[in-house]
C-alpha atoms as a PDB file:
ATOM      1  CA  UNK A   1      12.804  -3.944   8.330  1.00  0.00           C
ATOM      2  CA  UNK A   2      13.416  -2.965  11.969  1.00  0.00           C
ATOM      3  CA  UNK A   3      15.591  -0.165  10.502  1.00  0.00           C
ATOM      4  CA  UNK A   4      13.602   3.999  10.326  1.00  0.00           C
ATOM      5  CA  UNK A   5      12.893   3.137   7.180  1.00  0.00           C
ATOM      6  CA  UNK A   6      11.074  -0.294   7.115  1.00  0.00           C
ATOM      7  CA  UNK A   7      13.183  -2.108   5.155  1.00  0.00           C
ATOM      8  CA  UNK A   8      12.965   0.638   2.267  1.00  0.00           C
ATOM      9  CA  UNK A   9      15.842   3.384   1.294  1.00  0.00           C
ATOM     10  CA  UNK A  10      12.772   6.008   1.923  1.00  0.00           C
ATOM     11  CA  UNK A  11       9.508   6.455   3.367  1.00  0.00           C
ATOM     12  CA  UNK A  12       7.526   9.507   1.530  1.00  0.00           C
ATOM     13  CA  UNK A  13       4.476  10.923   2.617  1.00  0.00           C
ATOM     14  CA  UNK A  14       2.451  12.894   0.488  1.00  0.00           C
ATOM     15  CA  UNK A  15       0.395  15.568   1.567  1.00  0.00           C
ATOM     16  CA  UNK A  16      -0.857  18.930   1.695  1.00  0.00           C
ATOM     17  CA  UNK A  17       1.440  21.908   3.165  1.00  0.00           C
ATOM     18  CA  UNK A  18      -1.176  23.432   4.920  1.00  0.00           C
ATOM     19  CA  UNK A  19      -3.020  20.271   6.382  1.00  0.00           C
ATOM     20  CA  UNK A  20      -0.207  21.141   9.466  1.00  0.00           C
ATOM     21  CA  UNK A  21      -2.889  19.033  11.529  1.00  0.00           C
ATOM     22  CA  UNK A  22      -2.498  15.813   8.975  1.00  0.00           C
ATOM     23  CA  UNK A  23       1.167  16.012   9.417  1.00  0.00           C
ATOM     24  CA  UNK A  24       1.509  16.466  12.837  1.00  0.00           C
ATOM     25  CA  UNK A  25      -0.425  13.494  13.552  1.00  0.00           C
ATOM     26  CA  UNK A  26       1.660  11.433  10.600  1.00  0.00           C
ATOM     27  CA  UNK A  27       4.884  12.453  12.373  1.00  0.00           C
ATOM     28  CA  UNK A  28       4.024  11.459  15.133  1.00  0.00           C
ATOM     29  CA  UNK A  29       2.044   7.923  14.796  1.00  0.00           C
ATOM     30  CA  UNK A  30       5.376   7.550  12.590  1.00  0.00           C
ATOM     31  CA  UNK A  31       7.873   8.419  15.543  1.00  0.00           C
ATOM     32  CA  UNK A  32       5.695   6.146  18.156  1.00  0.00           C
ATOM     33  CA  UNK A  33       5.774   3.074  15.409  1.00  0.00           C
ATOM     34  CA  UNK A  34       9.929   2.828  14.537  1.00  0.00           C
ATOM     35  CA  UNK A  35      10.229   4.764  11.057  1.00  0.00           C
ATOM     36  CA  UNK A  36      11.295   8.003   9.811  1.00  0.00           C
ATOM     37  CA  UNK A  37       8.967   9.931   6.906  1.00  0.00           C
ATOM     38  CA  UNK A  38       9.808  12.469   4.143  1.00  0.00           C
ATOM     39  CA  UNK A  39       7.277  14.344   3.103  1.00  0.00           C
ATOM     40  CA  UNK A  40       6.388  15.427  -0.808  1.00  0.00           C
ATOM     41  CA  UNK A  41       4.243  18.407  -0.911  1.00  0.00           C
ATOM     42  CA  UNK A  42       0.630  18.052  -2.342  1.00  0.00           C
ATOM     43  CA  UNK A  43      -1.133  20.079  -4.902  1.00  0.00           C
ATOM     44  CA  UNK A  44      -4.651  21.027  -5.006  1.00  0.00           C
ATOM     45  CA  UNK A  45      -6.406  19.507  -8.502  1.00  0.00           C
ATOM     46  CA  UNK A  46      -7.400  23.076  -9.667  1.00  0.00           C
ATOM     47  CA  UNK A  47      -3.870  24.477  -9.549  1.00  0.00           C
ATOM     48  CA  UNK A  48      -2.804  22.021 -11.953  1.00  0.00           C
ATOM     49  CA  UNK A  49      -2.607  23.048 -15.725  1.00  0.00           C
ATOM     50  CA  UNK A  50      -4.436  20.750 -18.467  1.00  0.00           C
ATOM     51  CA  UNK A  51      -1.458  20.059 -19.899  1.00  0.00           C
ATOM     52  CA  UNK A  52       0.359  19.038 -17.141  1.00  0.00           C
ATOM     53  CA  UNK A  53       0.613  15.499 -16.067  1.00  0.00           C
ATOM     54  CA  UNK A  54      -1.857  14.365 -12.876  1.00  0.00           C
ATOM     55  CA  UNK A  55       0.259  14.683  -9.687  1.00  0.00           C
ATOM     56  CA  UNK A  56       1.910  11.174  -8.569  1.00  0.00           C
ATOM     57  CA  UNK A  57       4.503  10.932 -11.915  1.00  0.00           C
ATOM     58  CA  UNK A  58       6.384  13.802  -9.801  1.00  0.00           C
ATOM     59  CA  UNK A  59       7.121  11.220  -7.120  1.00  0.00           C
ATOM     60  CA  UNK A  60       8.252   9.061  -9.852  1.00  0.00           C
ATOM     61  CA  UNK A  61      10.574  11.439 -11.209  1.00  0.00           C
ATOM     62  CA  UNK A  62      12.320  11.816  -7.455  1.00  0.00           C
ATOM     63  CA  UNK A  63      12.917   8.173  -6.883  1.00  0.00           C
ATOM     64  CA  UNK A  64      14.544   8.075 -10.710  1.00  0.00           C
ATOM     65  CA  UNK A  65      16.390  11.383 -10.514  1.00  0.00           C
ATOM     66  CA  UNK A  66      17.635  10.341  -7.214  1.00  0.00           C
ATOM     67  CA  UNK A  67      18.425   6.778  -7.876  1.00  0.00           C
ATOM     68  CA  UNK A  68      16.242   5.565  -4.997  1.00  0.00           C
ATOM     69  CA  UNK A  69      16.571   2.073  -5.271  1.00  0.00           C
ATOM     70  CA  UNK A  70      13.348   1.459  -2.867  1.00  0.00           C
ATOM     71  CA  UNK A  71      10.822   3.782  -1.791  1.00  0.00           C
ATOM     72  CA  UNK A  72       7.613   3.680   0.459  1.00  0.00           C
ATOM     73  CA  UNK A  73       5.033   5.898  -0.599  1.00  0.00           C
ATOM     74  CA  UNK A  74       1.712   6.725   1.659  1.00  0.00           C
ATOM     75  CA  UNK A  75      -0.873   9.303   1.892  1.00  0.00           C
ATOM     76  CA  UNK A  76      -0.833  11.438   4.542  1.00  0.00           C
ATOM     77  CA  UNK A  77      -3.535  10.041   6.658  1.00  0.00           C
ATOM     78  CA  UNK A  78      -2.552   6.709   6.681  1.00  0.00           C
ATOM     79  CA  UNK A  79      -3.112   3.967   9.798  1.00  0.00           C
ATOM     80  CA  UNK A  80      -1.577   0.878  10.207  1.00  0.00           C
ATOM     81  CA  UNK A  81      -1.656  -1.533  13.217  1.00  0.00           C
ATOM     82  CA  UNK A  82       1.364  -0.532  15.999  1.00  0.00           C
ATOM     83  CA  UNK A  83       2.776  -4.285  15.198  1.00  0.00           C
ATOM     84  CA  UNK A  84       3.415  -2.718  11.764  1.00  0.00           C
ATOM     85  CA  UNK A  85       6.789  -3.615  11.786  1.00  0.00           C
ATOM     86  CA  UNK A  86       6.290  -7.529  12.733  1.00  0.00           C
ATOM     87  CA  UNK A  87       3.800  -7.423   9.670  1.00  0.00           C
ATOM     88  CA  UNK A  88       6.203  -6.412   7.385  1.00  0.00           C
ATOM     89  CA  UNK A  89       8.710  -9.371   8.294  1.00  0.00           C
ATOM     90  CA  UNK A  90       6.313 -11.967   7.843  1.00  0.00           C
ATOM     91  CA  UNK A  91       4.906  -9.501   4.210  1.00  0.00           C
ATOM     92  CA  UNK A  92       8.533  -9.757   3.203  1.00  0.00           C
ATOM     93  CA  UNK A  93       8.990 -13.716   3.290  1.00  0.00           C
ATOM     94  CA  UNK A  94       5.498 -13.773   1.547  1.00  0.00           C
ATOM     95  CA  UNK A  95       7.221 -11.619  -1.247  1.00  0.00           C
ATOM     96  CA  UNK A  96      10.193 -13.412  -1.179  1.00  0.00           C
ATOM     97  CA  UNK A  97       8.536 -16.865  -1.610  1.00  0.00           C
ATOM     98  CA  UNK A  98       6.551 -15.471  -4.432  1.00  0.00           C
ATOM     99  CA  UNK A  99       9.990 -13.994  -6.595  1.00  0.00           C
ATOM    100  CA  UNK A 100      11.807 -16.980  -5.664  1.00  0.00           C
ATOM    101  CA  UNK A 101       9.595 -20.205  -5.869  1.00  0.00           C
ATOM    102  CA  UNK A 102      12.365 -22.284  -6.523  1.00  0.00           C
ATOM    103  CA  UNK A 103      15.009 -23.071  -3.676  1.00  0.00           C
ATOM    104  CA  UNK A 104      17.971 -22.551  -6.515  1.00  0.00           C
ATOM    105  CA  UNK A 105      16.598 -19.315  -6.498  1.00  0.00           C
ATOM    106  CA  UNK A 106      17.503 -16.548  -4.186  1.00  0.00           C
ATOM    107  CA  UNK A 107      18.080 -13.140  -4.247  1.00  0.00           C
ATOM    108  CA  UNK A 108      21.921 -11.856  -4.060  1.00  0.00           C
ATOM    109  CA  UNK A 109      23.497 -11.097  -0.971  1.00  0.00           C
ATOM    110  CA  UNK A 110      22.698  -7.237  -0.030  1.00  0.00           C
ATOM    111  CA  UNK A 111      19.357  -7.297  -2.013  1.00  0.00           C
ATOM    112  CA  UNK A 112      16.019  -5.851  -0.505  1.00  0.00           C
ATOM    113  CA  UNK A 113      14.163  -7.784   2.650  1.00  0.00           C
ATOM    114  CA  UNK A 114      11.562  -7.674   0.030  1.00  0.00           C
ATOM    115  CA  UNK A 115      14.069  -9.326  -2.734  1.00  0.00           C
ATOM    116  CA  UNK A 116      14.831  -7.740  -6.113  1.00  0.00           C
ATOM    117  CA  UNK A 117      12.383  -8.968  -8.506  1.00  0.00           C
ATOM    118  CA  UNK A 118       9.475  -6.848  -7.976  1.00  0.00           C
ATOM    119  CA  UNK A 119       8.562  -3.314  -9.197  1.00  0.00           C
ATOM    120  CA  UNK A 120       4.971  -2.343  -6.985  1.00  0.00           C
ATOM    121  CA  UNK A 121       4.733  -3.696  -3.601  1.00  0.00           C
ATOM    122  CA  UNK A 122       0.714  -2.251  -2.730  1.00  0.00           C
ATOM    123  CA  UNK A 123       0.722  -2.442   0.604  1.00  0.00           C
ATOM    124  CA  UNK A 124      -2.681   0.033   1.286  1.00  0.00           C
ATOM    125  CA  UNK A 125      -5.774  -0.305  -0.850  1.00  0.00           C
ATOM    126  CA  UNK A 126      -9.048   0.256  -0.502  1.00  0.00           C
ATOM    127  CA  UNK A 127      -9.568  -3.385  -2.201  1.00  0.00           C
ATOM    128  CA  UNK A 128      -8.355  -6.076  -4.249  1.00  0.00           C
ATOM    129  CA  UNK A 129      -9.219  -9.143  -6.557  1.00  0.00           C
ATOM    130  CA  UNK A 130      -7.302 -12.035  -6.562  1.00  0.00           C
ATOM    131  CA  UNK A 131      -5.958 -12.299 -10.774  1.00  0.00           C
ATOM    132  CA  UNK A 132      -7.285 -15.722 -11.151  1.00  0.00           C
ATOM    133  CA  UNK A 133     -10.761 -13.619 -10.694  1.00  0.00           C
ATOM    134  CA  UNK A 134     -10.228 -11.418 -13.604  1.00  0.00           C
ATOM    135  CA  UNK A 135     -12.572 -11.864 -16.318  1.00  0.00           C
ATOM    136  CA  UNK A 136      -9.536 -12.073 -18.644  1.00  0.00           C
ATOM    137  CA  UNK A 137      -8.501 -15.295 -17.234  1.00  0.00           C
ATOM    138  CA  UNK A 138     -11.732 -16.775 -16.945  1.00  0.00           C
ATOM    139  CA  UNK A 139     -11.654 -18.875 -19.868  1.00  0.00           C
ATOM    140  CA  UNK A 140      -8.184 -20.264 -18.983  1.00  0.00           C
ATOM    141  CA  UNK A 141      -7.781 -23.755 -18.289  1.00  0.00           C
ATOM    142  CA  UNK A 142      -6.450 -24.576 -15.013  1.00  0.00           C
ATOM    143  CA  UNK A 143      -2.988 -25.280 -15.661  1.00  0.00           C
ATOM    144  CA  UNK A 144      -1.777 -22.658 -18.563  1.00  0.00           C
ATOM    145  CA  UNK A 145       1.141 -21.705 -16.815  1.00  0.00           C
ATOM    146  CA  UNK A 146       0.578 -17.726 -16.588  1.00  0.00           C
ATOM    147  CA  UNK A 147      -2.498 -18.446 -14.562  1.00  0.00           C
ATOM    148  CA  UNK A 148      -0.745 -21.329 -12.518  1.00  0.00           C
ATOM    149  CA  UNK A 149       2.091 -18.438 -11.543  1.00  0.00           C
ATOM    150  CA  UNK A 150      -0.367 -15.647 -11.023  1.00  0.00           C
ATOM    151  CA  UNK A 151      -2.818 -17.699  -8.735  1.00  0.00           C
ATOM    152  CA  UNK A 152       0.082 -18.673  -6.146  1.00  0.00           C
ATOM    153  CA  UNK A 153      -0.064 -17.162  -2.789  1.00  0.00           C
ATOM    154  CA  UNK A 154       1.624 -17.040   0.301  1.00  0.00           C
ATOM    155  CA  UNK A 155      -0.625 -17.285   3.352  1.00  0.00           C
ATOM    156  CA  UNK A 156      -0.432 -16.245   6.926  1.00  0.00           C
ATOM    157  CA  UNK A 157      -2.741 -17.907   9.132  1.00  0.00           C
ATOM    158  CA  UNK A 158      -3.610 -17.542  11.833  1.00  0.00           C
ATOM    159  CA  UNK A 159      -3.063 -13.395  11.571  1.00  0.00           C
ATOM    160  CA  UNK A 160      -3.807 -11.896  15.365  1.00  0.00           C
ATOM    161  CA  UNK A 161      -3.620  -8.514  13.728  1.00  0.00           C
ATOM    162  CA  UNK A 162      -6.852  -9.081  10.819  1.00  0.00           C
ATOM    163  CA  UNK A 163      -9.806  -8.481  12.330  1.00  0.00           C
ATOM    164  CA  UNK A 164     -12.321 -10.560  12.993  1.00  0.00           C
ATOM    165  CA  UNK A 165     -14.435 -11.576  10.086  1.00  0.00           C
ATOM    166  CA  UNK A 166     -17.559  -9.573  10.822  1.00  0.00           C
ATOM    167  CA  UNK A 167     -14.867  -6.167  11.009  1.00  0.00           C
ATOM    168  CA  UNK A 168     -12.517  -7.227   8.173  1.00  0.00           C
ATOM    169  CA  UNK A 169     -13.930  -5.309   4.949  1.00  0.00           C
ATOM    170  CA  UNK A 170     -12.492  -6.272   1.718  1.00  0.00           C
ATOM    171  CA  UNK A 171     -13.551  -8.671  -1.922  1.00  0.00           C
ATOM    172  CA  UNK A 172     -12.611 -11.647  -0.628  1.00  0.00           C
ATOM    173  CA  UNK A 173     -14.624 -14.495   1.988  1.00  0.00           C
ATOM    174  CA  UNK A 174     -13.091 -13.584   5.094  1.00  0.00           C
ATOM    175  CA  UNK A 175     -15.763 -15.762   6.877  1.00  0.00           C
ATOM    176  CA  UNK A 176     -14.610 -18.878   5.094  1.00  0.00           C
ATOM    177  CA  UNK A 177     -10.871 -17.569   5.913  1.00  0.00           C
ATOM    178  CA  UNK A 178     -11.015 -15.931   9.150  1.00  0.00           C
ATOM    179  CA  UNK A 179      -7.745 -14.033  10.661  1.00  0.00           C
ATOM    180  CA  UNK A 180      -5.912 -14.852   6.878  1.00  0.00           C
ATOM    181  CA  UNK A 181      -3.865 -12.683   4.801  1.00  0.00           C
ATOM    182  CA  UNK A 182      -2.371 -13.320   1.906  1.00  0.00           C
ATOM    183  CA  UNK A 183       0.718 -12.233  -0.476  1.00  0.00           C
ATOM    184  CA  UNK A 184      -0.388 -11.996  -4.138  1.00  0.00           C
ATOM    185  CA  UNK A 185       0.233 -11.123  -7.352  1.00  0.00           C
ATOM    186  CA  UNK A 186      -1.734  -7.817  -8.430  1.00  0.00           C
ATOM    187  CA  UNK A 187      -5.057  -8.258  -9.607  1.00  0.00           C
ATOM    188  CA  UNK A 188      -5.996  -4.343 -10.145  1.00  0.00           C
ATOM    189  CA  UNK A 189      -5.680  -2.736  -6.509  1.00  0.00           C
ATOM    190  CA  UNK A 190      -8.755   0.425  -5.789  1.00  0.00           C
ATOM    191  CA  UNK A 191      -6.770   3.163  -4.701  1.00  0.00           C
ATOM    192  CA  UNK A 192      -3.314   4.192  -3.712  1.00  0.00           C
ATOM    193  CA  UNK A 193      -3.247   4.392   0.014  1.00  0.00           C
ATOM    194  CA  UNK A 194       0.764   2.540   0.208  1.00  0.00           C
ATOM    195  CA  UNK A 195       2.704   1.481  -1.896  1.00  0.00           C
ATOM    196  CA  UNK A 196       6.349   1.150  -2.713  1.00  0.00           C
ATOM    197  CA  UNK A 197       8.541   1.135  -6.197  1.00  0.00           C
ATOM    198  CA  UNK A 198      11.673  -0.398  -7.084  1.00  0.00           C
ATOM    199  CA  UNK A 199      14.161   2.295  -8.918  1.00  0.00           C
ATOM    200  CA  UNK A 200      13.137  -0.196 -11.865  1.00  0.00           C
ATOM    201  CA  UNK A 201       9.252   0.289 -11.150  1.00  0.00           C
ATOM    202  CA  UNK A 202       9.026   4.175 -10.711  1.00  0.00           C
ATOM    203  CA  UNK A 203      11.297   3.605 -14.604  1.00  0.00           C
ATOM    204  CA  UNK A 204       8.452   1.629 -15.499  1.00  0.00           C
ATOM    205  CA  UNK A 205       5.824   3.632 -14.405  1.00  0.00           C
ATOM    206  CA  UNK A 206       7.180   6.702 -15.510  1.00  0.00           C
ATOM    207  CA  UNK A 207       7.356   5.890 -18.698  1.00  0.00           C
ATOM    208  CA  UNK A 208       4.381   4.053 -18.963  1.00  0.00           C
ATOM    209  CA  UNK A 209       2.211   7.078 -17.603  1.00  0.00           C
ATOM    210  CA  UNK A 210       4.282   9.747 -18.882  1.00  0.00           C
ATOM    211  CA  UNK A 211       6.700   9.462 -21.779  1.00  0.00           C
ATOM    212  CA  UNK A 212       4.177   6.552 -23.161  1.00  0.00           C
ATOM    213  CA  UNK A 213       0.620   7.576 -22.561  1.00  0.00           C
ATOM    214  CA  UNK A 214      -1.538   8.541 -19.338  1.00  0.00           C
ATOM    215  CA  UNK A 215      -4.345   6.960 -18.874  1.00  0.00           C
ATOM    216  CA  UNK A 216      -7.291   8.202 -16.210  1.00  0.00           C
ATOM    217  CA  UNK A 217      -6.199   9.290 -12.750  1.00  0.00           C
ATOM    218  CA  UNK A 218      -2.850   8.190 -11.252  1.00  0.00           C
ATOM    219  CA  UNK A 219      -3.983   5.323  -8.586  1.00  0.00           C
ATOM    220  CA  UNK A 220      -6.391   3.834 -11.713  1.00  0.00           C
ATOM    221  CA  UNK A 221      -3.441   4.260 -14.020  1.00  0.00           C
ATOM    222  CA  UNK A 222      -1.048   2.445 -11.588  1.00  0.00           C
ATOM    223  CA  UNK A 223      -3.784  -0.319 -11.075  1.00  0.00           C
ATOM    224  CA  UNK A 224      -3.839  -1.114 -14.722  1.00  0.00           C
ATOM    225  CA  UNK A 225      -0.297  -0.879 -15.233  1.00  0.00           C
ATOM    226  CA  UNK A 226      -0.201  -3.728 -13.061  1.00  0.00           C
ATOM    227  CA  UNK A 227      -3.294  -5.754 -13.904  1.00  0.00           C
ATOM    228  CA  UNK A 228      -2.234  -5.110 -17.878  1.00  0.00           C
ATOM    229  CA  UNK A 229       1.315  -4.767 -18.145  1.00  0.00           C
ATOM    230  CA  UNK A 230       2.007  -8.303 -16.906  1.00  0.00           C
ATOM    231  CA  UNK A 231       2.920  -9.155 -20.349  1.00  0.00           C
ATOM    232  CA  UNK A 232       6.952  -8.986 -21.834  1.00  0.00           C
ATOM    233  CA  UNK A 233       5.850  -7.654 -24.682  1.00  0.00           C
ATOM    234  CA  UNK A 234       4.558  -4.518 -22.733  1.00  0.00           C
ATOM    235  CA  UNK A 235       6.579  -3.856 -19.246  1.00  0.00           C
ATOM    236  CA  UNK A 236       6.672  -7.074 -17.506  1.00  0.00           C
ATOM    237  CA  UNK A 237       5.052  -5.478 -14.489  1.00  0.00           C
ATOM    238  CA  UNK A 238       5.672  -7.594 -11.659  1.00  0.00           C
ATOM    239  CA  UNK A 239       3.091  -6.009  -8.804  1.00  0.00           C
ATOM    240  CA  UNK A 240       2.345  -7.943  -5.305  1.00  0.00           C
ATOM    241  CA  UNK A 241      -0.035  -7.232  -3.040  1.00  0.00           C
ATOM    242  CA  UNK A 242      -0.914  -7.750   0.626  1.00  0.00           C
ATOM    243  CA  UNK A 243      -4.604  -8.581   1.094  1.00  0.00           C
ATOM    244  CA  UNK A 244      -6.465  -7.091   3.718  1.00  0.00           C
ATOM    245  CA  UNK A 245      -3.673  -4.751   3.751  1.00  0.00           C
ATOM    246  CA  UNK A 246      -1.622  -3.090   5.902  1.00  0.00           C
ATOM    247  CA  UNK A 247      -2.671   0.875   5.394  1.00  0.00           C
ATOM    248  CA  UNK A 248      -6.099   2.234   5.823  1.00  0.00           C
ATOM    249  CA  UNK A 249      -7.419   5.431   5.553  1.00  0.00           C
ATOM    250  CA  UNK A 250      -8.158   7.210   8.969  1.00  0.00           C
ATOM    251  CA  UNK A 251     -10.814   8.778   9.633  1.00  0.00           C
ATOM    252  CA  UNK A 252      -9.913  11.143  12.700  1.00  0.00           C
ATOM    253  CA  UNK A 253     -11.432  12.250  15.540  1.00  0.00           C
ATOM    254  CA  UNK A 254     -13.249  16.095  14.767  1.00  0.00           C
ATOM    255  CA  UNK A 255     -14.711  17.582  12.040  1.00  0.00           C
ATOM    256  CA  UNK A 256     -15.409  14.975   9.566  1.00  0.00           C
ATOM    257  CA  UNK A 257     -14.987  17.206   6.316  1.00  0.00           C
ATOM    258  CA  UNK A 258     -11.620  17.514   7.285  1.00  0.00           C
ATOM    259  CA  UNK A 259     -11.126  13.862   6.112  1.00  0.00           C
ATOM    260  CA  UNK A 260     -10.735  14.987   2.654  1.00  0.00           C
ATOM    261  CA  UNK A 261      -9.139  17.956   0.753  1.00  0.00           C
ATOM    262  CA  UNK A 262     -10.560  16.938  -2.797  1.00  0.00           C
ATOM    263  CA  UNK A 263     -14.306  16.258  -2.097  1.00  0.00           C
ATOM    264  CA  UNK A 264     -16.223  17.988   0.721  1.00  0.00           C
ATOM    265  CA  UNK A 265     -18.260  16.070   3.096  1.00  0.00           C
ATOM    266  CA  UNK A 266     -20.091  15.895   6.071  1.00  0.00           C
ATOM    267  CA  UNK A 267     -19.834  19.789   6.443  1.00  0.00           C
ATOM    268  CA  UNK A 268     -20.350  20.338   9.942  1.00  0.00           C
ATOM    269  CA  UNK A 269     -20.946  17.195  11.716  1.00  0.00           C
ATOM    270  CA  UNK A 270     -18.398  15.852  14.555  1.00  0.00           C
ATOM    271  CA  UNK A 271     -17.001  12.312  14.954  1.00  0.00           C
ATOM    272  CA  UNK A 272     -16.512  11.311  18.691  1.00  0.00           C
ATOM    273  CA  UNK A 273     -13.928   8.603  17.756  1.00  0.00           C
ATOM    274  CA  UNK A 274     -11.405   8.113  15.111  1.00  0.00           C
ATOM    275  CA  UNK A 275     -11.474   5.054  13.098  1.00  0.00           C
ATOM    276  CA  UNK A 276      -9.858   2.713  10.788  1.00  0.00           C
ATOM    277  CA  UNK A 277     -11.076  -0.182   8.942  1.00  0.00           C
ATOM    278  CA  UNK A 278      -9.168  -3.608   9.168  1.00  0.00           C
ATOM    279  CA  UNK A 279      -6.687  -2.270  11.716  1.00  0.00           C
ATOM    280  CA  UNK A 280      -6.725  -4.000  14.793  1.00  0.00           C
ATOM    281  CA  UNK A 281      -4.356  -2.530  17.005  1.00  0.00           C
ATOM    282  CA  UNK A 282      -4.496   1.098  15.501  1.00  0.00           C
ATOM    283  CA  UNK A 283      -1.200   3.111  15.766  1.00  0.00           C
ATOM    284  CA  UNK A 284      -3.517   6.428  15.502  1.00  0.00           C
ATOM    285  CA  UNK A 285      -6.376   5.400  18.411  1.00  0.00           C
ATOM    286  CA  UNK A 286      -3.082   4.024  20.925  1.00  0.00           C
ATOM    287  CA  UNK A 287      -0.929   7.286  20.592  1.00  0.00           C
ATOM    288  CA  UNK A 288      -2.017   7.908  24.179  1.00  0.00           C
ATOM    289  CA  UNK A 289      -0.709   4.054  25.284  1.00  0.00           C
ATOM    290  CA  UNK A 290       2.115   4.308  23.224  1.00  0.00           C
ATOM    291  CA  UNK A 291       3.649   7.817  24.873  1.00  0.00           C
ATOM    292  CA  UNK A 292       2.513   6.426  28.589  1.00  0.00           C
ATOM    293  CA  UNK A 293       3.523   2.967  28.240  1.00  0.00           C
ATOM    294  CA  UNK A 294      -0.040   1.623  28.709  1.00  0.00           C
ATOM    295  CA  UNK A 295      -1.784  -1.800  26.984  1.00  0.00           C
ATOM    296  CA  UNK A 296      -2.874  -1.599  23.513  1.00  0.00           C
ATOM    297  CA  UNK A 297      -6.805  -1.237  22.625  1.00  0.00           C
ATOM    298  CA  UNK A 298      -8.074  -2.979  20.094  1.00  0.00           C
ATOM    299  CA  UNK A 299     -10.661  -1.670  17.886  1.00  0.00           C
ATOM    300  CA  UNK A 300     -12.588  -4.485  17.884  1.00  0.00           C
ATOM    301  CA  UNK A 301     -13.143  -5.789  21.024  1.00  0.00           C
END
């Protein structure tokens, strides 16, 4: 994890050519934090024929051509807190308690920091149910054993990088479980900030979203891949998730309709400060301390 690639064989970044000022800033924030991006080239939605698939399976297809066996994959303007790399230790037990519950299991010696038994780590979302939540497990009794295994968690508490309560945005009570984050199974993730695939996950997925059937726009049809595929009978999807997460969406100091390239917004109005929600230390707003040596801000205090 302390390695240019945090732990994965890649870290892609997809954006835009063009958005030179999204990149530069990515590459960057990137440099400053420990880790080393590639970047996949974005298409605009109008370009694209109707009968081509959405853009996303073509990521899939370069981690499977390629024989990638792990992959990071974030838009490109991601934040994450500057103790990203910290995080992702204590994210990596988490997932490694959750694939290995038992201590006579363990992964095999040169696995993943993040173990082998996974296929979707979401690691950036704009928000997440717990499974047990679902409205398809509502009527289960309390110990059927699928809901038993898809209610465990691994907690870390107290978390000095979630924000206080008040600033920490999310589904869940994060008054009644202040400065907590959790490692969980997938309950159906809203949107596709960061996330990474196994080699047997982007199989999965490509299949499941191309050879098989599509179905809606690529982040919803990853979501439900995971909140639907749990099953053996389907794919076995086995998707974990790190609530609040890690990635946010920031929104950058300038022109606020630069913040998007698919909808337009906010034509003409200015933002005097860059933000991010549920990052405390943001990597973005301390690119200034981090080049002059200086303390960390935090966003919140």
């Amino acid at each position: 994890i302390e390695n240019s690639t945090l732990g994965f064989e890649k870290v892609f970044a997809v954006g835009l050519p063009e958005r030179s000022d999204k990149r530069d800033a990515l590459a960057l924030t990137s440099s400053l934090t420990g880790f080393k991006i590639d970047w996949i080239d974005g298409v605009r939605g109008q370009t694209i024929s109707d009968k081509a698939l959405p853009f996303g399976v073509d990521r899939l297809k370069l981690i499977v051509a390629e024989g990638i066996s792990t992959a990071l994959i974030i838009e490109d303007d991601m934040d994450w807190d500057v103790r990203l790399k910290s995080q992702l230790k204590l994210i990596a037990l988490g997932a490694l308690d959750l694939q290995y519950p038992s201590t006579k299991m363990s992964p095999p010696p040169g696995s993943s920091p993040y173990g082998n038994d996974w296929d979707i780590l979401w690691l950036g979302h704009c928000g997440e149910v717990f499974p047990e939540l679902l409205k398809e497990n509502a009527m289960e009794p309390p110990t059927d054993p699928d809901l038993v295994s898809v209610s465990r968690k691994y907690i870390i508490y107290p978390d000095s990088t979630v924000p206080p309560p008040e600033h920490t945005r999310g589904f869940q009570n994060f008054s009644a479980h202040p400065y907590t984050r959790w490692v969980h199974t997938s309950g159906g993730p809203i949107c596709s900030f960061a996330y990474a695939l196994s080699q047997q996950g982007a199989r999965k997925v490509l299949f499941d979203l191309s050879v098989d059937h599509l179905a809606g726009p690529f982040d919803n049809a990853l979501a439900g891949l995971c909140r639907w595929g749990r099953e053996k009978e389907r794919l076995g999807m086995r998707c974990l998730s790190v609530t609040p997460p890690l990635f946010m969406h920031h929104r950058a100091k300038g022109a606020v309709n630069g913040d998007s390239d698919i909808q337009s917004i906010g034509a003409g109005e200015l933002r005097e400060v860059g933000t991010t929600e549920n990052i405390v230390w943001s990597a973005r707003r301390n690119i200034r301390n981090s080049l002059t040596g200086g303390t960390m801000e935090s966003q919140f205090s």
